[in-house]
Protein backbone atom coordinates (compact mmCIF):
# COMPACT_ATOMS: atom_id res chain seq x y z
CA UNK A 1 16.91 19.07 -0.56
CA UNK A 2 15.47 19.03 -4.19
CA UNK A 3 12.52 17.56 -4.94
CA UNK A 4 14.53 15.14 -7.32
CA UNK A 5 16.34 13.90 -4.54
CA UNK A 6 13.34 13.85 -2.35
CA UNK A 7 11.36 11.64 -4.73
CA UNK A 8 14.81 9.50 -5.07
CA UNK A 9 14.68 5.44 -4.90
CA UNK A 10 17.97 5.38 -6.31
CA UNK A 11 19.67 2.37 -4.43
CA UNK A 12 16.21 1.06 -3.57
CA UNK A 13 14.69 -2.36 -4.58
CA UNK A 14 10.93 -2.99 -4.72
CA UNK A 15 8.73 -6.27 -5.42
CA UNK A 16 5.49 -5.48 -7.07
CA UNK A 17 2.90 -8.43 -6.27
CA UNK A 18 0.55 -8.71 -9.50
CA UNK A 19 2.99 -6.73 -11.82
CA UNK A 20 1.98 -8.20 -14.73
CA UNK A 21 -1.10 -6.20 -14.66
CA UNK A 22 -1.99 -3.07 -16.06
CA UNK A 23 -2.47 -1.09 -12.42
CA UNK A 24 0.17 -2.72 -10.95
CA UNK A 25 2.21 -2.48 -13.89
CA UNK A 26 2.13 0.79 -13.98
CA UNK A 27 3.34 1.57 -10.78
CA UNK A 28 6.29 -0.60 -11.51
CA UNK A 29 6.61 1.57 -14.28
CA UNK A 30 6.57 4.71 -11.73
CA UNK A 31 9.14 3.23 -8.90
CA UNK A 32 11.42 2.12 -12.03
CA UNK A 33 11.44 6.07 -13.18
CA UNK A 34 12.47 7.22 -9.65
CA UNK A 35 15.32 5.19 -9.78
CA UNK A 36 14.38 1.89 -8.16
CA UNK A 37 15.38 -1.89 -9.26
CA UNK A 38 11.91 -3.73 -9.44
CA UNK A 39 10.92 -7.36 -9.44
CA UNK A 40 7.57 -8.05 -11.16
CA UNK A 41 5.18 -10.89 -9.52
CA UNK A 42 2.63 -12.49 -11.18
CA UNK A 43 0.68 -15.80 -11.72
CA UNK A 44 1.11 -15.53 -15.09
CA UNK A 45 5.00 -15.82 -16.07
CA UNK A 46 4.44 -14.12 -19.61
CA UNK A 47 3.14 -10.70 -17.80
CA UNK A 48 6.01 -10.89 -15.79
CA UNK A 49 8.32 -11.16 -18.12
CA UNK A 50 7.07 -8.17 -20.62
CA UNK A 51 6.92 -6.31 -17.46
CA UNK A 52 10.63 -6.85 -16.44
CA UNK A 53 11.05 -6.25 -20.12
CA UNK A 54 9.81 -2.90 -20.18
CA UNK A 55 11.24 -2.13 -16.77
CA UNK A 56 14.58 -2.52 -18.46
CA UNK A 57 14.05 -0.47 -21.55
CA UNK A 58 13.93 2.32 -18.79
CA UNK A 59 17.70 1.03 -17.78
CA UNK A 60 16.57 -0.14 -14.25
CA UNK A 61 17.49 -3.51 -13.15
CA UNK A 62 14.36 -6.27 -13.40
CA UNK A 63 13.70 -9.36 -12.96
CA UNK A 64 9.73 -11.42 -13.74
CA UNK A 65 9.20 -13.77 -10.97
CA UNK A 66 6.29 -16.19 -11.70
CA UNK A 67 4.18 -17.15 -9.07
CA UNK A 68 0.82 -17.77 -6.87
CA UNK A 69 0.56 -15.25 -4.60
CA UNK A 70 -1.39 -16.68 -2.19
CA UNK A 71 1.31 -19.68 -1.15
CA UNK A 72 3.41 -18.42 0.81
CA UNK A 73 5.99 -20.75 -0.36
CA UNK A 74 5.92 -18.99 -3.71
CA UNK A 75 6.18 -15.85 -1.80
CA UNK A 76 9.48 -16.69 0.01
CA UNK A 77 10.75 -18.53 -3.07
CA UNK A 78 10.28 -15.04 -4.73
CA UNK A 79 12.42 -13.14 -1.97
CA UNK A 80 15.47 -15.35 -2.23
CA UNK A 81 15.35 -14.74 -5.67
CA UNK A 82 15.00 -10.98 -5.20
CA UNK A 83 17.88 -10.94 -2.53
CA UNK A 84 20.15 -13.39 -4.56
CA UNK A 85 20.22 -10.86 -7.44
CA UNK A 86 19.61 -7.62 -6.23
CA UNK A 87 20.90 -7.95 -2.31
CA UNK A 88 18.07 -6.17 -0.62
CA UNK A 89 14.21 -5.30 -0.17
CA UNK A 90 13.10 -1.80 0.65
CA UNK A 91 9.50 -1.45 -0.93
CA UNK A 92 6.34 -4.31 -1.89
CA UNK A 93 3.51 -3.33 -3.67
CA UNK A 94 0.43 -5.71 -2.43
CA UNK A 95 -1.55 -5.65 -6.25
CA UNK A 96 -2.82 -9.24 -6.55
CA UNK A 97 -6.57 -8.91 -7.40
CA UNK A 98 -9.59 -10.39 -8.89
CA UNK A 99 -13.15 -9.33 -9.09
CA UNK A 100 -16.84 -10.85 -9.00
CA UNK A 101 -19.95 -9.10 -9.91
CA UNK A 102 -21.90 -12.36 -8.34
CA UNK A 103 -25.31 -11.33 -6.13
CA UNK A 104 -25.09 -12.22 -2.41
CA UNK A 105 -27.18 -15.15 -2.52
CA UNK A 106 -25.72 -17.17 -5.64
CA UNK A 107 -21.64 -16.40 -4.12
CA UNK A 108 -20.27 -20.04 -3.92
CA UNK A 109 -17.87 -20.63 -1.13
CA UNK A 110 -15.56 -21.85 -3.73
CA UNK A 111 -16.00 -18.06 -5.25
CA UNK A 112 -15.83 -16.46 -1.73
CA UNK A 113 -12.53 -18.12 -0.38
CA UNK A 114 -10.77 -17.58 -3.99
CA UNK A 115 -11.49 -14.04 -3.91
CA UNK A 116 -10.27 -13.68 -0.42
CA UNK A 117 -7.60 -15.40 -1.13
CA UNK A 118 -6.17 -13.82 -3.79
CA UNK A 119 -7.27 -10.08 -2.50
CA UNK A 120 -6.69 -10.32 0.87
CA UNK A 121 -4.80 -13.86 2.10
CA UNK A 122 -1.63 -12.27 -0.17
CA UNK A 123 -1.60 -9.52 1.28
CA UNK A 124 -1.11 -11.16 4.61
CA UNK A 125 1.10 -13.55 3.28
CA UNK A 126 3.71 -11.01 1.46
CA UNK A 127 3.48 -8.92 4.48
CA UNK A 128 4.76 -11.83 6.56
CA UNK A 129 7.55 -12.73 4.01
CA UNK A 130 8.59 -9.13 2.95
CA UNK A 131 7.89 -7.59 6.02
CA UNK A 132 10.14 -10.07 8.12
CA UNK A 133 12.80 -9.30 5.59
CA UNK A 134 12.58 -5.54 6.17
CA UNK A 135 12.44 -5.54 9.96
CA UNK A 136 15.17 -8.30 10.11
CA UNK A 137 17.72 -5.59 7.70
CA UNK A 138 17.29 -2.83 10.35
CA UNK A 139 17.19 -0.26 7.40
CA UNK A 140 13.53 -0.29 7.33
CA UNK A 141 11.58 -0.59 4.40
CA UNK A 142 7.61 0.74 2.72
CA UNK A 143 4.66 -1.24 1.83
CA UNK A 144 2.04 -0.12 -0.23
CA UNK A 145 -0.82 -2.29 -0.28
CA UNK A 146 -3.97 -2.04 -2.60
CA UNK A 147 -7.62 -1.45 -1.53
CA UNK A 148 -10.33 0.04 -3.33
CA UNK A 149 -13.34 2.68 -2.54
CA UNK A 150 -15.43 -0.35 -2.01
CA UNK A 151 -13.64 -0.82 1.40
CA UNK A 152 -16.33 1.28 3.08
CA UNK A 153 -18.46 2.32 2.60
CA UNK A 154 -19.01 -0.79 0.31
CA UNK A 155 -20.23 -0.62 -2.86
CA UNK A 156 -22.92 -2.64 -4.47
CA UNK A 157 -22.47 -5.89 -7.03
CA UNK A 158 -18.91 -6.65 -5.64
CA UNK A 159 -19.36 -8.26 -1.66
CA UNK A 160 -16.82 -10.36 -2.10
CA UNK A 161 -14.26 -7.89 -3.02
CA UNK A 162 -15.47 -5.37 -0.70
CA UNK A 163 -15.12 -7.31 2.22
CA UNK A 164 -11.96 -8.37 1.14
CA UNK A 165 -10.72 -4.65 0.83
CA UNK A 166 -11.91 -3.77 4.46
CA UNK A 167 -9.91 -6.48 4.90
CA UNK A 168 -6.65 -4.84 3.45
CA UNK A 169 -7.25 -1.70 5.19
CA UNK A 170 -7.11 -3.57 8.76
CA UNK A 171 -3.91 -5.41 7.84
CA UNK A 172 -2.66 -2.31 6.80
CA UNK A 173 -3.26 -0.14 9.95
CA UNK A 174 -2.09 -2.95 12.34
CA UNK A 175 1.12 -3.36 10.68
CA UNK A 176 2.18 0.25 10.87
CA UNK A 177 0.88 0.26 14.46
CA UNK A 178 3.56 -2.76 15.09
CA UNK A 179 6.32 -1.85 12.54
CA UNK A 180 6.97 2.00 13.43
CA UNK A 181 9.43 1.18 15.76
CA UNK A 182 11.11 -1.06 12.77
CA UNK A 183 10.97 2.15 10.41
CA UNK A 184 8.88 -0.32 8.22
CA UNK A 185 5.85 2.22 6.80
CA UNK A 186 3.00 0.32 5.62
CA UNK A 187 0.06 2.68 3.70
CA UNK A 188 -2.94 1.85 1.84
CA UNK A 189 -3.61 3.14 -1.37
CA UNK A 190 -7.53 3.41 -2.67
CA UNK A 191 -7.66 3.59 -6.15
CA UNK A 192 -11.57 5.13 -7.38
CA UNK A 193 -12.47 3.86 -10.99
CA UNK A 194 -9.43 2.53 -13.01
CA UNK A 195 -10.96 0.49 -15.55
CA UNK A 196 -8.80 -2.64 -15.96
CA UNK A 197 -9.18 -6.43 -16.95
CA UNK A 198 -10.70 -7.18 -13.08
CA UNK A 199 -13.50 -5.20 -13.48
CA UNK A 200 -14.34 -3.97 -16.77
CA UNK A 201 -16.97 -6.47 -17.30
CA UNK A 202 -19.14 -5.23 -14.48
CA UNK A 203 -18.56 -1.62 -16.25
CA UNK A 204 -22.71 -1.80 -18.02
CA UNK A 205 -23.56 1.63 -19.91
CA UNK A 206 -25.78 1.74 -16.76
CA UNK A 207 -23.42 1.47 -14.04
CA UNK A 208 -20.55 3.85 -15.60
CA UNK A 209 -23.24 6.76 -15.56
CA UNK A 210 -23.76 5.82 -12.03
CA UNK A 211 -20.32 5.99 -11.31
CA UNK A 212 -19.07 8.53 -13.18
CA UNK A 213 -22.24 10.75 -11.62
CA UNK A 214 -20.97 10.19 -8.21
CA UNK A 215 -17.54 10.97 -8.71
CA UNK A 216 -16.98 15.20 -9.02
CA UNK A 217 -14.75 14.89 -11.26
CA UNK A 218 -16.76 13.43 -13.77
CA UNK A 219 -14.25 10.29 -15.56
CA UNK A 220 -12.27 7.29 -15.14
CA UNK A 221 -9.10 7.40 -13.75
CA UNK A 222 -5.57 6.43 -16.17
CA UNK A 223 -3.49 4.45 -14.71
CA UNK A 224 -0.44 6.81 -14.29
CA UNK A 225 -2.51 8.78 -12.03
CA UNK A 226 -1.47 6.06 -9.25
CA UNK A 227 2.40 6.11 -9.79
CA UNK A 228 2.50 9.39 -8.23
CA UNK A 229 0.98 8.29 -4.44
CA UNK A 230 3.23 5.03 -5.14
CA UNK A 231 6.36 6.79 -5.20
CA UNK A 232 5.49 9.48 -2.96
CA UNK A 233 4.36 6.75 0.05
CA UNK A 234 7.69 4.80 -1.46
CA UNK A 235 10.27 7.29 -0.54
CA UNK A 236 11.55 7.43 2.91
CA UNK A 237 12.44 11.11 2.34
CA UNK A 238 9.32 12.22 1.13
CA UNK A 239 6.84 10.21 3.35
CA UNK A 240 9.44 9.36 6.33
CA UNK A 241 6.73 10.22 8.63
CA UNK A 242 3.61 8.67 7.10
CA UNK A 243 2.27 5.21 8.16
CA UNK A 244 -1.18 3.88 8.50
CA UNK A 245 -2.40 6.10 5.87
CA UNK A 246 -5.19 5.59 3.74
CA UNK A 247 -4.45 7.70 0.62
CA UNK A 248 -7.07 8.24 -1.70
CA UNK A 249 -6.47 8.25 -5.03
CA UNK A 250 -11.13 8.71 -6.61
CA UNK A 251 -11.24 11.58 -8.17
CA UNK A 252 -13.42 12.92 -5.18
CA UNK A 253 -15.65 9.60 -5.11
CA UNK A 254 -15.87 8.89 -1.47
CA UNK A 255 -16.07 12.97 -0.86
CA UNK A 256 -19.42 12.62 -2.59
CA UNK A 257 -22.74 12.68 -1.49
CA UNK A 258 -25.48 13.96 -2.64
């Protein structure tokens, strides 16, 4: 086998939750290039759509589905949609995510449950409704969900989010515990420093020199530095036999110490 046809999703269809957005959009981007159909989900229907767009301009099939992410009637709304004009599901990116840079003690509950929501609650949520879909087909399927070096240890400024990203990293490792059987992978991907709309007003001069001082390799990371994990964890042949993973994707940020 080649490593073309290794890295292969020819055939394959994939739903990327939070599309619209530059991380996320990317790795549409990526699956699209190895040959993959992609639906792009987002809260905002415009992102969605220039998504698809570009997704197209690639000549892959696309389609923007707008939606909330964190109603699960949205959610199943957005799978009959994806199997009415495509057939199948075989890969969902969890991507939905905000960010807060609020201190412990002024976090409103209205803040808190929004940011669990949308980080964590749609995660669970698509799992259910995607992941029912690919156990039900019997071919299997790959989820890729989202968390973030702030999972643990966590980092400071962001409790919400952190919390919610342990979060992800549980859901993820249960699931492959109960899907193996099902051939349904599901990984984690932890993205270091991608600076994107979420979090690039808690970037101070300040805090980038932390942050880029604790991470060897001394930058940010660019966005097409994710697509390649994506489409490795996405392909069946080339990650068959990887689920409950934890892939790191920091530029050496959680190898660092001192």
């Amino acid at each position: 086998m080649d490593h073309t046809e290794m890295f292969s999703l020819a055939g394959k269809v994939a739903a990327v939750v939070g599309g619209g957005g530059v991380l996320a959009g990317e790795m549409a981007m990526g699956l699209a290039g190895a040959g993959a159909d992609v639906a792009i989900l987002d809260f905002n229907p415009a992102g969605a759509d220039a998504r698809a767009d570009a997704v197209r301009a690639l000549g892959r099939r696309a389609i923007g589905i707008p939606g909330d992410a964190t109603k699960k009637p949205d959610l199943e709304a957005a799978l009959a949609r994806i199997l009415a004009e495509f057939g199948r599901i075989d890969i969902l990116i969890n991507a939905a995510g905000i960010n807060s840079g609020t201190p412990f003690l002024e976090i409103t509950e209205e803040e808190w449950h929004k940011i669990l929501d949308v980080d964590l609650t749609s995660v669970f949520l698509a799992c259910q409704v995607f992941g029912k879909a690919m156990v039900e087909s019997g071919r299997g399927g790959s989820i890729i969900n989202i968390s973030s070096v702030s999972s643990g240890p966590p980092l400071s400024k962001v409790f919400t989010y952190a919390v919610s990203k342990g979060g992800v990293n549980q859901v993820t490792q249960f699931l492959a515990r109960e899907w193996a059987p099902n051939r349904v992978r599901v990984n984690a991907i932890v993205p270091g420093f991608f600076p994107a709309e979420q979090n690039r007003k808690l970037l101070t001069p300040e805090r980038t020199a932390a942050i880029l001082g604790h991470t060897p390799m001394g930058r940010f990371g660019e966005a097409r530095e994710l697509v390649g994990a994506v489409v490795f964890l996405a392909s069946e042949k080339a990650a068959g036999f990887v689920t409950g993973a934890i892939l790191r994707v920091d530029g050496g940020f959680l190898a660092m110490t001192i």
